[in-house]
N, C-alpha and C. Protein backbone atom coordinates (compact mmCIF):
# COMPACT_ATOMS: atom_id res chain seq x y z
N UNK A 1 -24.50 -17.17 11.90
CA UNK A 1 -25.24 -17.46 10.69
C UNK A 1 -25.05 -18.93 10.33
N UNK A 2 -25.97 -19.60 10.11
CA UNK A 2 -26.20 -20.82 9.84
C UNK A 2 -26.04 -21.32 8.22
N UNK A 3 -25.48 -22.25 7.72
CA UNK A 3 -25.25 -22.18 5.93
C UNK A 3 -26.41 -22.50 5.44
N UNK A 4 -26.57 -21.97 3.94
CA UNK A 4 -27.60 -21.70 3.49
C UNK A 4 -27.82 -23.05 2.66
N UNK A 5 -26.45 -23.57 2.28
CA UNK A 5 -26.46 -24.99 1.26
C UNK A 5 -27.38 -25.97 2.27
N UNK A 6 -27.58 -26.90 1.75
CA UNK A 6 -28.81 -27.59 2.60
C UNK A 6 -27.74 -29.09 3.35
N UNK A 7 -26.67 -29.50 2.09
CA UNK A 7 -25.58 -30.44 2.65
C UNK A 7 -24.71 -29.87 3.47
N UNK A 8 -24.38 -28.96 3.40
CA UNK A 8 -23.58 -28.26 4.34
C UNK A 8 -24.66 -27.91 6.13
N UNK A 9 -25.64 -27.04 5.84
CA UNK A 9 -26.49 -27.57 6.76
C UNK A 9 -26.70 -28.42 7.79
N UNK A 10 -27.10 -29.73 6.95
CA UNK A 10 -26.99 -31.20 7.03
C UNK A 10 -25.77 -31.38 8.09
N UNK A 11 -24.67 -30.76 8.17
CA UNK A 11 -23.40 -31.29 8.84
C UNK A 11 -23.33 -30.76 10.05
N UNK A 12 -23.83 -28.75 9.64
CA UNK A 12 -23.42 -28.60 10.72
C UNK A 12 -24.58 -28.54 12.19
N UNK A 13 -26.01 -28.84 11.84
CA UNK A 13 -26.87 -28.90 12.41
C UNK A 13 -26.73 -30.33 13.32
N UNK A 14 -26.50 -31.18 12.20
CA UNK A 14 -25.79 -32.67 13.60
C UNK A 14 -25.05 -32.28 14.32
N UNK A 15 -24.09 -31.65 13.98
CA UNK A 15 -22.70 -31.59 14.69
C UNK A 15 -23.30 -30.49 15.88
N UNK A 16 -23.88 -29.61 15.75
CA UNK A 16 -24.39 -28.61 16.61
C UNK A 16 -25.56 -29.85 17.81
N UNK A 17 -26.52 -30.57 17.52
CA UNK A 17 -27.07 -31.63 18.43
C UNK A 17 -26.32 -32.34 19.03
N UNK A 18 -25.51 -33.04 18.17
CA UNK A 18 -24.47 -34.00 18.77
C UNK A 18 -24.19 -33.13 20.27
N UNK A 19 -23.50 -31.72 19.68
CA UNK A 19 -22.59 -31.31 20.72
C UNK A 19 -22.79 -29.97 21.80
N UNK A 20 -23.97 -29.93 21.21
CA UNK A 20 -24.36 -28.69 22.58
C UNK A 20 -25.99 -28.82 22.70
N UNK A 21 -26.92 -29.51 21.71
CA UNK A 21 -28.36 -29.45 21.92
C UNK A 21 -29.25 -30.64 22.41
N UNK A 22 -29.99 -30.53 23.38
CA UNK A 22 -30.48 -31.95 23.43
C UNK A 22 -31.48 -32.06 22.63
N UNK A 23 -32.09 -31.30 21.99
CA UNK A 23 -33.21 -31.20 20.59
C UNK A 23 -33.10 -30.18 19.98
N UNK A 24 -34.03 -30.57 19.01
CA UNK A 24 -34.16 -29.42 17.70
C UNK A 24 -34.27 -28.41 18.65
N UNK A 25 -35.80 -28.04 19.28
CA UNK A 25 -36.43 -27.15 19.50
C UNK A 25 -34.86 -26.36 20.47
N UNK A 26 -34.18 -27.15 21.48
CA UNK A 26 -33.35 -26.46 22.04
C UNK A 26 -32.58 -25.27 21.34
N UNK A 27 -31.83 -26.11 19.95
CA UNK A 27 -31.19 -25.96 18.54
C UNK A 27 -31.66 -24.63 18.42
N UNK A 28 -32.78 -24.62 18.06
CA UNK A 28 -33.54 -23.54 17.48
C UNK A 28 -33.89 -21.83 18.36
N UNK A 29 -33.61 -22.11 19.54
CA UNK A 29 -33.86 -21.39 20.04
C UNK A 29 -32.65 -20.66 20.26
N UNK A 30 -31.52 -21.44 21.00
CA UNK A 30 -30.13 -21.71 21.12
C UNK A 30 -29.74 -20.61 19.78
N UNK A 31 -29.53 -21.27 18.68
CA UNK A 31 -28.86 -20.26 17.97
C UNK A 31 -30.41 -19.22 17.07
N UNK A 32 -31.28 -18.68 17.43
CA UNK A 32 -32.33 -17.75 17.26
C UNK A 32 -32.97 -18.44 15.76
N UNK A 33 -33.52 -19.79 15.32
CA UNK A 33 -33.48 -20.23 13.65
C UNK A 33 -34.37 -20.32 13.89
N UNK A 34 -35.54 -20.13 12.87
CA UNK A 34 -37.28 -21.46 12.73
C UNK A 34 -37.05 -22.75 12.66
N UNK A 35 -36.80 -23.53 13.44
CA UNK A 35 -37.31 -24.54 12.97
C UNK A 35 -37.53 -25.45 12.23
N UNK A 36 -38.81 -24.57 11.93
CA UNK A 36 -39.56 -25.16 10.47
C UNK A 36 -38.88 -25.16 9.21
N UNK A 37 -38.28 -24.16 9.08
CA UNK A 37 -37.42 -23.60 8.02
C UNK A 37 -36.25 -24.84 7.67
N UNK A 38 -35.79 -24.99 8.96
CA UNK A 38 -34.54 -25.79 8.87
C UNK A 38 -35.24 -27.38 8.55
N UNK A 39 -36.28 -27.64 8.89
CA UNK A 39 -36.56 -29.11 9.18
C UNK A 39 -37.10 -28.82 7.59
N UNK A 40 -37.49 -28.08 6.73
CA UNK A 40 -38.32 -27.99 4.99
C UNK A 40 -37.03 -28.14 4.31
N UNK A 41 -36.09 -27.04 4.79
CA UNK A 41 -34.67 -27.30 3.91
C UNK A 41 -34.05 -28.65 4.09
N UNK A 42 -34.32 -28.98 4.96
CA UNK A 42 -33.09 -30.39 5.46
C UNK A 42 -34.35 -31.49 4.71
N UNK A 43 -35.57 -31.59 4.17
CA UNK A 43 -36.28 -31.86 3.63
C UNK A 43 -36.32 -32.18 2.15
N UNK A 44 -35.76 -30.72 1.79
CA UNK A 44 -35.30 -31.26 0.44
C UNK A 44 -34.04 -31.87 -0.11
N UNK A 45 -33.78 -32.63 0.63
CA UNK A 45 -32.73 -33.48 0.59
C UNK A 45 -32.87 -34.37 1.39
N UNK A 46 -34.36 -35.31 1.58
CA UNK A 46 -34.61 -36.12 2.23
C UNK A 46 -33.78 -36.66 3.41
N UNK A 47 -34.06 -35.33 4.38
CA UNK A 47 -33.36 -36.12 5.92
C UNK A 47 -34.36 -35.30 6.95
N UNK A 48 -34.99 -36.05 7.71
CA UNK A 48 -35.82 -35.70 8.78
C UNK A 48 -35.72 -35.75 10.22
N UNK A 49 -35.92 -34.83 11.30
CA UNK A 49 -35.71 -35.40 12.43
C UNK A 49 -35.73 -36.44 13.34
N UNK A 50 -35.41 -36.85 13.51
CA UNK A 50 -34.91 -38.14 14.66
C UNK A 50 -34.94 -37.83 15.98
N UNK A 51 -35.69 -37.68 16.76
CA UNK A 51 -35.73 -36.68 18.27
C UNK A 51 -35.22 -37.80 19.12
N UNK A 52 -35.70 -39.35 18.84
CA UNK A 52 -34.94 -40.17 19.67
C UNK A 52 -33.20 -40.69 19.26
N UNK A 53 -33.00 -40.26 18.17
CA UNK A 53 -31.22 -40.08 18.12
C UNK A 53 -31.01 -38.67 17.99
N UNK A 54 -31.83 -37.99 18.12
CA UNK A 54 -31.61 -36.15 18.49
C UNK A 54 -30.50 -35.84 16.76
N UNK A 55 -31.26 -36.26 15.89
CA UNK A 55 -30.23 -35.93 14.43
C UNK A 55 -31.26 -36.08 13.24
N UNK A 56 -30.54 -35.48 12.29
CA UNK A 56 -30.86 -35.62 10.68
C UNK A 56 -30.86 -37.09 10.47
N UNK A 57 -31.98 -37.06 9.57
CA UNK A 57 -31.89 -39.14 9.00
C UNK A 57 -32.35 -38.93 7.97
């Protein structure tokens, strides 16, 4: 289960790219999440994907 807080999120979704995903979409599949879901939440807290540093910005 993935955290629901959006800063907390934020941490562990880098830390999960950084260290086992080479992209979102990998990410997403990898641990069974939407996506979309994650990229709207991580949204409201203005940070968006970065596919060429593979992270939250």
């Amino acid at each position: 289960m993935i955290p629901k807080d959006p800063v907390m999120l934020l941490s562990y979704i880098n830390t999960q790219l950084r260290d086992f995903y080479p992209s979102l979409d990998a990410l997403a599949e990898g641990l069974g999440v939407d996506k979309s879901e994650v990229e709207e939440k991580l949204r409201s807290i203005d940070y968006t994907y970065d596919a060429a540093q593979n992270r939250f910005v």
